[in-house]
N, C-alpha and C. Protein backbone atom coordinates (compact mmCIF):
# COMPACT_ATOMS: atom_id res chain seq x y z
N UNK A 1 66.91 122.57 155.87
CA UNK A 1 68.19 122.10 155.39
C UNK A 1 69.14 122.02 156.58
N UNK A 2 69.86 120.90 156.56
CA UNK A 2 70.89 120.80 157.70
C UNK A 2 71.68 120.63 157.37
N UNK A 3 73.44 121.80 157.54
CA UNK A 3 74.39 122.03 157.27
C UNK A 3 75.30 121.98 158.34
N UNK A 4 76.44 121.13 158.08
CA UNK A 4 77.40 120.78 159.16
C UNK A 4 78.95 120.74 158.57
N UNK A 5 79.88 121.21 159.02
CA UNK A 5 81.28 121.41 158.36
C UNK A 5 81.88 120.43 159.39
N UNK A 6 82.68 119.51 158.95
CA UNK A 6 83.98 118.68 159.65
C UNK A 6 84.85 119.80 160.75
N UNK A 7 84.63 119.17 161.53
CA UNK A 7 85.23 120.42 162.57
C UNK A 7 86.05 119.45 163.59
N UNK A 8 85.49 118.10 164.15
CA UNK A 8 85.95 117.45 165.16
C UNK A 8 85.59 116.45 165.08
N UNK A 9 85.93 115.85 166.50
CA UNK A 9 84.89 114.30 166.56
C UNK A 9 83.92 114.11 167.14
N UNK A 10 82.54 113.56 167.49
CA UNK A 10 81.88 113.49 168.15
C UNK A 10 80.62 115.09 168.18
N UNK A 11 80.48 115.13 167.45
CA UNK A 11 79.58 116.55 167.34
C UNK A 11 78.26 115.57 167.20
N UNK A 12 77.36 115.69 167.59
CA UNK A 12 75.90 116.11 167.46
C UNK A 12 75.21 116.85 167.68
N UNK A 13 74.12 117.31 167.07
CA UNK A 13 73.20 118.44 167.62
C UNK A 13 71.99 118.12 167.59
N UNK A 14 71.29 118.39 168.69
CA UNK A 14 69.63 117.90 168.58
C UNK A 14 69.02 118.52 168.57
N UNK A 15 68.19 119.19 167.69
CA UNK A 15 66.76 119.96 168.00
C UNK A 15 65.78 119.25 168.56
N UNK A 16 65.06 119.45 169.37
CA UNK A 16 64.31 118.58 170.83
C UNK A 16 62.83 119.30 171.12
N UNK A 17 62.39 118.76 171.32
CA UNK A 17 60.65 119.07 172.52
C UNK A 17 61.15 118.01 173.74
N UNK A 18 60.67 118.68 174.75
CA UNK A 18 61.17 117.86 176.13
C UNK A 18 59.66 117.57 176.21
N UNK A 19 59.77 116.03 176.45
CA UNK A 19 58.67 115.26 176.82
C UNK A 19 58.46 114.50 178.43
N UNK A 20 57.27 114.34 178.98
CA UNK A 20 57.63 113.54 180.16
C UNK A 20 58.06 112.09 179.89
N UNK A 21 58.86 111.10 180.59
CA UNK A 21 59.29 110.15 180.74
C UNK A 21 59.19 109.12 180.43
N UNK A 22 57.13 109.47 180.64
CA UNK A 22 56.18 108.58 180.43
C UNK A 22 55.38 108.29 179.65
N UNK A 23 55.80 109.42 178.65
CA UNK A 23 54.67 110.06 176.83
C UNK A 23 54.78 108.93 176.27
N UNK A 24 53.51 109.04 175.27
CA UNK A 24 53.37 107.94 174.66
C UNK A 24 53.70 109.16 173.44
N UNK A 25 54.73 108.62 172.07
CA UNK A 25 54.78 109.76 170.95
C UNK A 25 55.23 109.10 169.54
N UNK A 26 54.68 109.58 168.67
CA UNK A 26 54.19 108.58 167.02
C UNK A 26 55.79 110.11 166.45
N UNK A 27 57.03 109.78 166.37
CA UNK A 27 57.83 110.82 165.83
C UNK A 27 57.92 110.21 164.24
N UNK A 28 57.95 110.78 163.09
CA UNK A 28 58.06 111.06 161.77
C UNK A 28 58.74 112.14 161.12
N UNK A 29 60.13 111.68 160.48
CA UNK A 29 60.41 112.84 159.51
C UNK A 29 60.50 111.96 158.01
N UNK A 30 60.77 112.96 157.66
CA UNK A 30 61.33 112.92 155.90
C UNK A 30 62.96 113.57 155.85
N UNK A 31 63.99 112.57 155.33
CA UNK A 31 64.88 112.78 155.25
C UNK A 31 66.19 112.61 153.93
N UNK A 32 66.47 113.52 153.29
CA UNK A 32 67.22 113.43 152.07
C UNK A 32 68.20 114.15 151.61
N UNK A 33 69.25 113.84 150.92
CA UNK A 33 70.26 114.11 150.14
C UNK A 33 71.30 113.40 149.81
N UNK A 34 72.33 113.83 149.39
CA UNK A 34 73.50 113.26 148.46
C UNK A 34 74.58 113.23 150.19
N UNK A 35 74.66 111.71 150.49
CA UNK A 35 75.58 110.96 151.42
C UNK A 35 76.53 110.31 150.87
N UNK A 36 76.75 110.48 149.56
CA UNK A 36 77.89 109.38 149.01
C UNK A 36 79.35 110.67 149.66
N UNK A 37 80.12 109.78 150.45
CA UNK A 37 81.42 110.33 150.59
C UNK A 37 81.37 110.85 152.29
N UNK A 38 80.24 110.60 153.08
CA UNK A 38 79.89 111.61 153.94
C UNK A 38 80.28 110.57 155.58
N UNK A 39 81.13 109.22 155.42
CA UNK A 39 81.52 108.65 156.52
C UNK A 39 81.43 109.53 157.73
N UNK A 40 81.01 108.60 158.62
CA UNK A 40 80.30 108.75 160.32
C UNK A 40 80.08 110.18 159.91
N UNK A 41 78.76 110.69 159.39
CA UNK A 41 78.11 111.60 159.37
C UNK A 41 76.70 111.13 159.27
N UNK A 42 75.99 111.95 159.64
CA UNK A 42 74.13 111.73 159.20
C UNK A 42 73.45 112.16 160.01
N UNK A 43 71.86 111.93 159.43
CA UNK A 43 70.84 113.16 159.96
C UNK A 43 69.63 112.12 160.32
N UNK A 44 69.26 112.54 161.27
CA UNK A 44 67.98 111.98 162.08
C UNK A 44 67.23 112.52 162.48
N UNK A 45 66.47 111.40 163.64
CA UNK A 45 65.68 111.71 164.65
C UNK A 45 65.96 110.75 165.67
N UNK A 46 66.03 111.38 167.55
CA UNK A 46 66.65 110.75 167.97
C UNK A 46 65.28 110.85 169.38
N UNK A 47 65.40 109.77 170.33
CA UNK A 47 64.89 109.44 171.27
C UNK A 47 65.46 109.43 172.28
N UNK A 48 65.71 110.87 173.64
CA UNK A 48 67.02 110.94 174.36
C UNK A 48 66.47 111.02 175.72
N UNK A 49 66.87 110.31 176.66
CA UNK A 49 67.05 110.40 178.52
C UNK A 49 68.04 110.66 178.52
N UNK A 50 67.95 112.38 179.42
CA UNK A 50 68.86 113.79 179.23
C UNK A 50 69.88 112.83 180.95
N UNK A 51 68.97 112.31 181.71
CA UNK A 51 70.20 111.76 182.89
C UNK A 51 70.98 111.15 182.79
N UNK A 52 70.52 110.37 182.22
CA UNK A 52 71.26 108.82 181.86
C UNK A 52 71.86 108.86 180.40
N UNK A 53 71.56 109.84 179.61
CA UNK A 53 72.24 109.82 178.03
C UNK A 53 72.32 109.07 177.29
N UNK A 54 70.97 107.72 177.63
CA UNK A 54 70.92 106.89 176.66
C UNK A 54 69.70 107.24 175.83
N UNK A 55 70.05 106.78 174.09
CA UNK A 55 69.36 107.38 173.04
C UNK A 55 69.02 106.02 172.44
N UNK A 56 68.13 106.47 171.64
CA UNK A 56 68.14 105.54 170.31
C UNK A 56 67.79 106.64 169.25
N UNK A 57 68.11 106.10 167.80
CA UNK A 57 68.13 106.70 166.61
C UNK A 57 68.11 105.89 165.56
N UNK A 58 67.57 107.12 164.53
CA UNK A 58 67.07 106.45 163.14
C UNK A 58 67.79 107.75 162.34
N UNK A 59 68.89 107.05 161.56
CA UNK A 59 69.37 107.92 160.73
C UNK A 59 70.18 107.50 159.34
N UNK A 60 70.41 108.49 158.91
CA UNK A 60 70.37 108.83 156.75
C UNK A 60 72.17 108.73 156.93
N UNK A 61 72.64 108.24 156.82
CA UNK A 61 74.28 107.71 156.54
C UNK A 61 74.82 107.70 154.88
N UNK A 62 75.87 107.68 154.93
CA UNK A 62 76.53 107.39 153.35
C UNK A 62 76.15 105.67 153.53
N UNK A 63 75.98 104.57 154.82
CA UNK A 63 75.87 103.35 154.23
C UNK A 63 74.61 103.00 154.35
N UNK A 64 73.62 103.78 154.19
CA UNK A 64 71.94 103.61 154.22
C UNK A 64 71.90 104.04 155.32
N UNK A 65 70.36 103.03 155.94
CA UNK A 65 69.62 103.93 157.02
C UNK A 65 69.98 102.88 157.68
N UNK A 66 70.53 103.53 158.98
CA UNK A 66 70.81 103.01 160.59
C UNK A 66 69.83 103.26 161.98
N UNK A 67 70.08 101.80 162.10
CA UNK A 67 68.96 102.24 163.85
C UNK A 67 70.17 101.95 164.81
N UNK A 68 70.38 102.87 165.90
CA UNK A 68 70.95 102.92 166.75
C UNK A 68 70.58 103.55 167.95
N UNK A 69 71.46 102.89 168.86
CA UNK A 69 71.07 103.00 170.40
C UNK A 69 72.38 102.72 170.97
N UNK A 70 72.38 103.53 171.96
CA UNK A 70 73.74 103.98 172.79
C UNK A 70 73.53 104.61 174.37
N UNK A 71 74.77 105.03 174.48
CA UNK A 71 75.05 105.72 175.79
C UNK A 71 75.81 106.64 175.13
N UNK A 72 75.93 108.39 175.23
CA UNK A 72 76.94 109.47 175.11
C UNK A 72 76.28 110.24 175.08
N UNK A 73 77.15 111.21 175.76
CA UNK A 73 76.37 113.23 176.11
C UNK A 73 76.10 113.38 174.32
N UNK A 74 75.35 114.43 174.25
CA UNK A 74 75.51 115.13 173.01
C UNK A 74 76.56 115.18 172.12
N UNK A 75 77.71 115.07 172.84
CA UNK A 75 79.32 115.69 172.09
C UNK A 75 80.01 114.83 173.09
N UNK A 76 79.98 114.04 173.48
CA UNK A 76 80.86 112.96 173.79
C UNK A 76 80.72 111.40 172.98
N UNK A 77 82.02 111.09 173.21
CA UNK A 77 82.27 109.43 172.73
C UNK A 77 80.85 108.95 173.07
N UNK A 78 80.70 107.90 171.99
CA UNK A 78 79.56 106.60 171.70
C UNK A 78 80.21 105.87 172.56
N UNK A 79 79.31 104.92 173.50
CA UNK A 79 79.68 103.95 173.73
C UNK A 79 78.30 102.94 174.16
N UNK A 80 78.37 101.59 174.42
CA UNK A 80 77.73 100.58 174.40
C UNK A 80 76.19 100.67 172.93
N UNK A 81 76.78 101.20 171.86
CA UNK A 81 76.58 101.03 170.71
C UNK A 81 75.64 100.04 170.02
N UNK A 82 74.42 99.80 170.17
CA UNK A 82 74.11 98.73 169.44
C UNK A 82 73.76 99.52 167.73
N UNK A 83 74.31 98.83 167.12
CA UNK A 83 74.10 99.38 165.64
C UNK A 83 73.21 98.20 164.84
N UNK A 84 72.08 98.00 164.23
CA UNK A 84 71.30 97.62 163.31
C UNK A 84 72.01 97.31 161.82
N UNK A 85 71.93 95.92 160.98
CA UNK A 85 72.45 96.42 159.98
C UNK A 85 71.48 97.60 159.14
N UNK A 86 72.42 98.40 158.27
CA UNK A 86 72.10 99.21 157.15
C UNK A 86 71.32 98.57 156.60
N UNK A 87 69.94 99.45 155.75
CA UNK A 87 69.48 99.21 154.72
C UNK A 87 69.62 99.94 154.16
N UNK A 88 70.21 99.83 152.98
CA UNK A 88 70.75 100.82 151.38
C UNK A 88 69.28 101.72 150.87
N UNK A 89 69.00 102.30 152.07
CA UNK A 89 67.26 103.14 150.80
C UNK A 89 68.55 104.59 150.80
N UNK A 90 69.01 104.67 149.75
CA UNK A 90 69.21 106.37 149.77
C UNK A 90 68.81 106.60 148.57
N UNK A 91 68.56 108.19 148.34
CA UNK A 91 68.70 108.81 149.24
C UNK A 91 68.17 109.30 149.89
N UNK A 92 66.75 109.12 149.96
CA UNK A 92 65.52 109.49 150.55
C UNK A 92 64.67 108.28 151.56
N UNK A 93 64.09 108.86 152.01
CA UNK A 93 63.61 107.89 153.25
C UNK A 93 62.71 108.81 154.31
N UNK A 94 61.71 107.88 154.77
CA UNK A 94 61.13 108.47 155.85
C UNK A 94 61.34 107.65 156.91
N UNK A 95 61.34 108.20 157.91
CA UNK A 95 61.74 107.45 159.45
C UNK A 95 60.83 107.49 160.36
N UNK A 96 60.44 106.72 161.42
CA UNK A 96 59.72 107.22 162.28
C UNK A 96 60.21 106.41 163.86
N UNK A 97 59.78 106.90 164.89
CA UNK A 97 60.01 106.42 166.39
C UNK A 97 58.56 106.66 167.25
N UNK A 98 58.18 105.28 167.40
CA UNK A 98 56.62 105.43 168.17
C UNK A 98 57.01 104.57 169.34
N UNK A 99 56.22 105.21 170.52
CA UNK A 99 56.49 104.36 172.05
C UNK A 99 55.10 104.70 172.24
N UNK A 100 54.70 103.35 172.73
CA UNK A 100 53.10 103.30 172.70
C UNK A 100 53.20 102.45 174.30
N UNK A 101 52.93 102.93 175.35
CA UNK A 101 52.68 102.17 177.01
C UNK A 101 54.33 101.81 177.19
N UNK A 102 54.78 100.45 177.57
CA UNK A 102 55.95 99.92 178.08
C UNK A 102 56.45 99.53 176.65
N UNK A 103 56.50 99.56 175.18
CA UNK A 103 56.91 99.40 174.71
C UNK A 103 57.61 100.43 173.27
N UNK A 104 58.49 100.53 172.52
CA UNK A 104 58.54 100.84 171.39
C UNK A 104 59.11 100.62 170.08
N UNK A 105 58.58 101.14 169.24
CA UNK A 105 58.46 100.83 167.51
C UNK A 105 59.57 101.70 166.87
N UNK A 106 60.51 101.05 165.87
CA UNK A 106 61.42 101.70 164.81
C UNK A 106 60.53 101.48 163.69
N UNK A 107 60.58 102.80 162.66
CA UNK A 107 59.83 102.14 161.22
C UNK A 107 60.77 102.47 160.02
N UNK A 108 60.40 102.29 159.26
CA UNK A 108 61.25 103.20 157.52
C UNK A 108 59.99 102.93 156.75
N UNK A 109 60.03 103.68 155.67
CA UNK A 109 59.65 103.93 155.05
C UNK A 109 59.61 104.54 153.45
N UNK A 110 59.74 103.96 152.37
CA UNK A 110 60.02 104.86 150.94
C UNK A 110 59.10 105.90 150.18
N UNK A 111 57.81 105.87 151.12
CA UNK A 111 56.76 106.91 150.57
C UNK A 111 56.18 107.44 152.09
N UNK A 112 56.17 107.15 153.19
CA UNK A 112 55.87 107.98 154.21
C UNK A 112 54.29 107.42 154.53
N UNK A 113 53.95 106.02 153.89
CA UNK A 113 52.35 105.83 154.23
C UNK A 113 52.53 104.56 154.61
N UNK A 114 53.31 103.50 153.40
CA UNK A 114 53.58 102.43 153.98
C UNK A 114 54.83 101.62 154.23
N UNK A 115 54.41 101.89 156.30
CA UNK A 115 55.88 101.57 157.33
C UNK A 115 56.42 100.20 157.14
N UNK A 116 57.30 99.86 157.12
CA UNK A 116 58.15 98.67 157.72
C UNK A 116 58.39 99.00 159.05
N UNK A 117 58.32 97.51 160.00
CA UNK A 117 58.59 97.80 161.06
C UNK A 117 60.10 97.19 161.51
N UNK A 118 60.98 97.85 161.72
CA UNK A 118 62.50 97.54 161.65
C UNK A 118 62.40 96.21 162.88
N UNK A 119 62.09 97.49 164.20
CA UNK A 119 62.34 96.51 165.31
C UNK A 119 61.54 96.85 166.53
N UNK A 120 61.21 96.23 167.82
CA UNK A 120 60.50 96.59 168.55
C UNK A 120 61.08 96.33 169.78
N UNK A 121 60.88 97.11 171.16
CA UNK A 121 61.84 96.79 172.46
C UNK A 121 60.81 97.15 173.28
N UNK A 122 61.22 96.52 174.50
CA UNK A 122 60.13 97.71 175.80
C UNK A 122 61.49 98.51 176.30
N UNK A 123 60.52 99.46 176.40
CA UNK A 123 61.36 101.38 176.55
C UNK A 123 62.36 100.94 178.03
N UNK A 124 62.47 100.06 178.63
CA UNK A 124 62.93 99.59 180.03
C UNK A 124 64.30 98.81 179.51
N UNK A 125 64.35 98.45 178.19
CA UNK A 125 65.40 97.44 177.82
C UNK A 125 66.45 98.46 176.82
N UNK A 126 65.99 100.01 176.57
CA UNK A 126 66.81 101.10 175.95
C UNK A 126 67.34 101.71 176.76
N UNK A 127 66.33 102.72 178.12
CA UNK A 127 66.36 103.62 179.05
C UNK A 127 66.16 103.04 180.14
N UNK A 128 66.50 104.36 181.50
CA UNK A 128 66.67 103.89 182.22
C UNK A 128 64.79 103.68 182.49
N UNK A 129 64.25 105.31 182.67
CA UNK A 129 62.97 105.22 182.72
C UNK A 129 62.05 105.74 181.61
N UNK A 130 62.92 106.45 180.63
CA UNK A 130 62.30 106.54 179.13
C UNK A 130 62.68 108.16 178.75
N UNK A 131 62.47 107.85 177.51
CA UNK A 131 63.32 109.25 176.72
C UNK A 131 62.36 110.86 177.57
N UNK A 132 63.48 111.76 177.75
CA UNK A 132 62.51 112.82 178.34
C UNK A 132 62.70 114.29 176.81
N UNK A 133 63.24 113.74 175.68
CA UNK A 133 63.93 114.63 174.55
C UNK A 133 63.63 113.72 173.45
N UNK A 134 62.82 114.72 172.54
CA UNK A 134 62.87 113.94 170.90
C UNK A 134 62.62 114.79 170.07
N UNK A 135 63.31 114.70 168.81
CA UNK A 135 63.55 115.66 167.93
C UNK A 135 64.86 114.89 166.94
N UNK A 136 64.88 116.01 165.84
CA UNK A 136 65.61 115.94 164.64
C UNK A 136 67.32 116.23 165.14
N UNK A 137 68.01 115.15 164.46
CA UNK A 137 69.22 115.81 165.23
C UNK A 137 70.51 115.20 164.12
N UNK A 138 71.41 116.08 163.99
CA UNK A 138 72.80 115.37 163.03
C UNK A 138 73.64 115.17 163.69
N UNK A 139 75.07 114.47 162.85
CA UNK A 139 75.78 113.82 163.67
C UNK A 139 77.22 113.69 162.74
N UNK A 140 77.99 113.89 162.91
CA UNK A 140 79.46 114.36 162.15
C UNK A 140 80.51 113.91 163.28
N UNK A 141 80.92 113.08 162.74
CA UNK A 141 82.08 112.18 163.94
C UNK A 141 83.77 112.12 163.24
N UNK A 142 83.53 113.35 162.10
CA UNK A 142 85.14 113.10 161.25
C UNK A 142 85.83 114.66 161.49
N UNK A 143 87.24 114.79 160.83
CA UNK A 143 87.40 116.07 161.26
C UNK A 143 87.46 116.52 159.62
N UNK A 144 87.47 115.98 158.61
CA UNK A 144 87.66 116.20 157.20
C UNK A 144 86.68 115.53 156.31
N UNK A 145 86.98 116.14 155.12
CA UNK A 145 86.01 115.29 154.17
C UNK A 145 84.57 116.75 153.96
N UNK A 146 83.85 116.54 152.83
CA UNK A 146 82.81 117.40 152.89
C UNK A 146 82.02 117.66 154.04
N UNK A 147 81.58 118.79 153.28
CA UNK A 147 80.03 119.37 154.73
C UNK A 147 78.95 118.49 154.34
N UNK A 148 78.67 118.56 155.54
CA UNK A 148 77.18 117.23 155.33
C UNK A 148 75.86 118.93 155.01
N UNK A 149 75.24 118.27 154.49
CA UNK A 149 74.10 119.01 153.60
C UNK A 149 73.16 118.16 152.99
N UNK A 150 72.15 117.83 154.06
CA UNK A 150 71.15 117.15 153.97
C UNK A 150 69.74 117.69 154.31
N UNK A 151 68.48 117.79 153.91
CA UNK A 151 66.80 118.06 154.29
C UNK A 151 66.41 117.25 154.72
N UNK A 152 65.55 117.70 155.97
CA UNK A 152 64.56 117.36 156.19
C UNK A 152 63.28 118.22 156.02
N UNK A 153 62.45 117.97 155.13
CA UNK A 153 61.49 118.49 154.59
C UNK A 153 59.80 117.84 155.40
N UNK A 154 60.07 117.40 156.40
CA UNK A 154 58.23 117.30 157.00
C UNK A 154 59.28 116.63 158.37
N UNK A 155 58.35 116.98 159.47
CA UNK A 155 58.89 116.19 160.87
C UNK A 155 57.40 116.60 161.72
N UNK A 156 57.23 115.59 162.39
CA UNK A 156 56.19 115.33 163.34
C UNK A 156 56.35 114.71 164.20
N UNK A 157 55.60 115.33 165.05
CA UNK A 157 55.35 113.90 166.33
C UNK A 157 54.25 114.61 167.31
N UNK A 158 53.72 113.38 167.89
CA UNK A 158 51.80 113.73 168.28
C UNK A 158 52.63 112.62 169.51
């Protein structure tokens, strides 16, 4: 269960495995709860180069599920933002992030077997030389409004 109280702006937190640069890694969670009311808040899994602080992410929002990719520390301002439109699956959803050689895969999912494939990039056109951090991570960008209180109930990555 992941519990977060309105405190500020710009909070994220990542739970992480540090990977080399160059891993090839199939990441999967399961992600759910009640987002109605929960603006710039939500829960993921994120794909992070700790030098350069550029990410990409797959995450559970009050306006569906978002793929995003950016530049910002942990707890600093977003910036150069590319945001995906929303797809309305709430409130449940499975996500996944696979980088297979010079390239990688966004998926979703409504049963966790069969993926949609959102979108695909080579890892050179996200990062500088590729994520060295991946893991489950939330994200609360308001200073009011409810606590976000969302599960993730299964997470993997090989």
């Amino acid at each position: 269960v992941i519990n977060g109280s309105p405190g500020g702006a710009n909070q994220r937190h990542l739970w992480y495995e540090g990977i080399s640069t160059s891993s090839d890694f199939d990441m999967m969670a399961h992600v759910y709860g009640d987002v109605t009311g929960l603006a710039s808040s939500g829960v993921g899994i994120m794909a992070y180069e700790n030098a350069t602080s550029k990410w990409i992410s797959m995450e559970l929002t009050s306006s569906g599920l978002s793929y995003n990719a950016g530049t910002a520390g942990l707890n600093g301002a977003r910036s150069g933002v590319l945001t995906a439109t929303a797809y309305t699956i709430l409130p449940n959803v499975f996500i996944r992030i696979r980088r297979v050689g010079a390239n990688m895969y966004v998926y979703y999912s409504s049963n966790g077997k069969n993926w949609v494939q959102w979108s695909t990039f080579t890892t050179t056109s996200r990062f500088t030389t590729g994520p060295d951090r991946v893991g489950l991570f939330w994200l609360c960008e308001r200073t009011t409004g409810p606590d976000l209180n969302l599960t993730c109930d299964y997470y993997s990555r090989t």
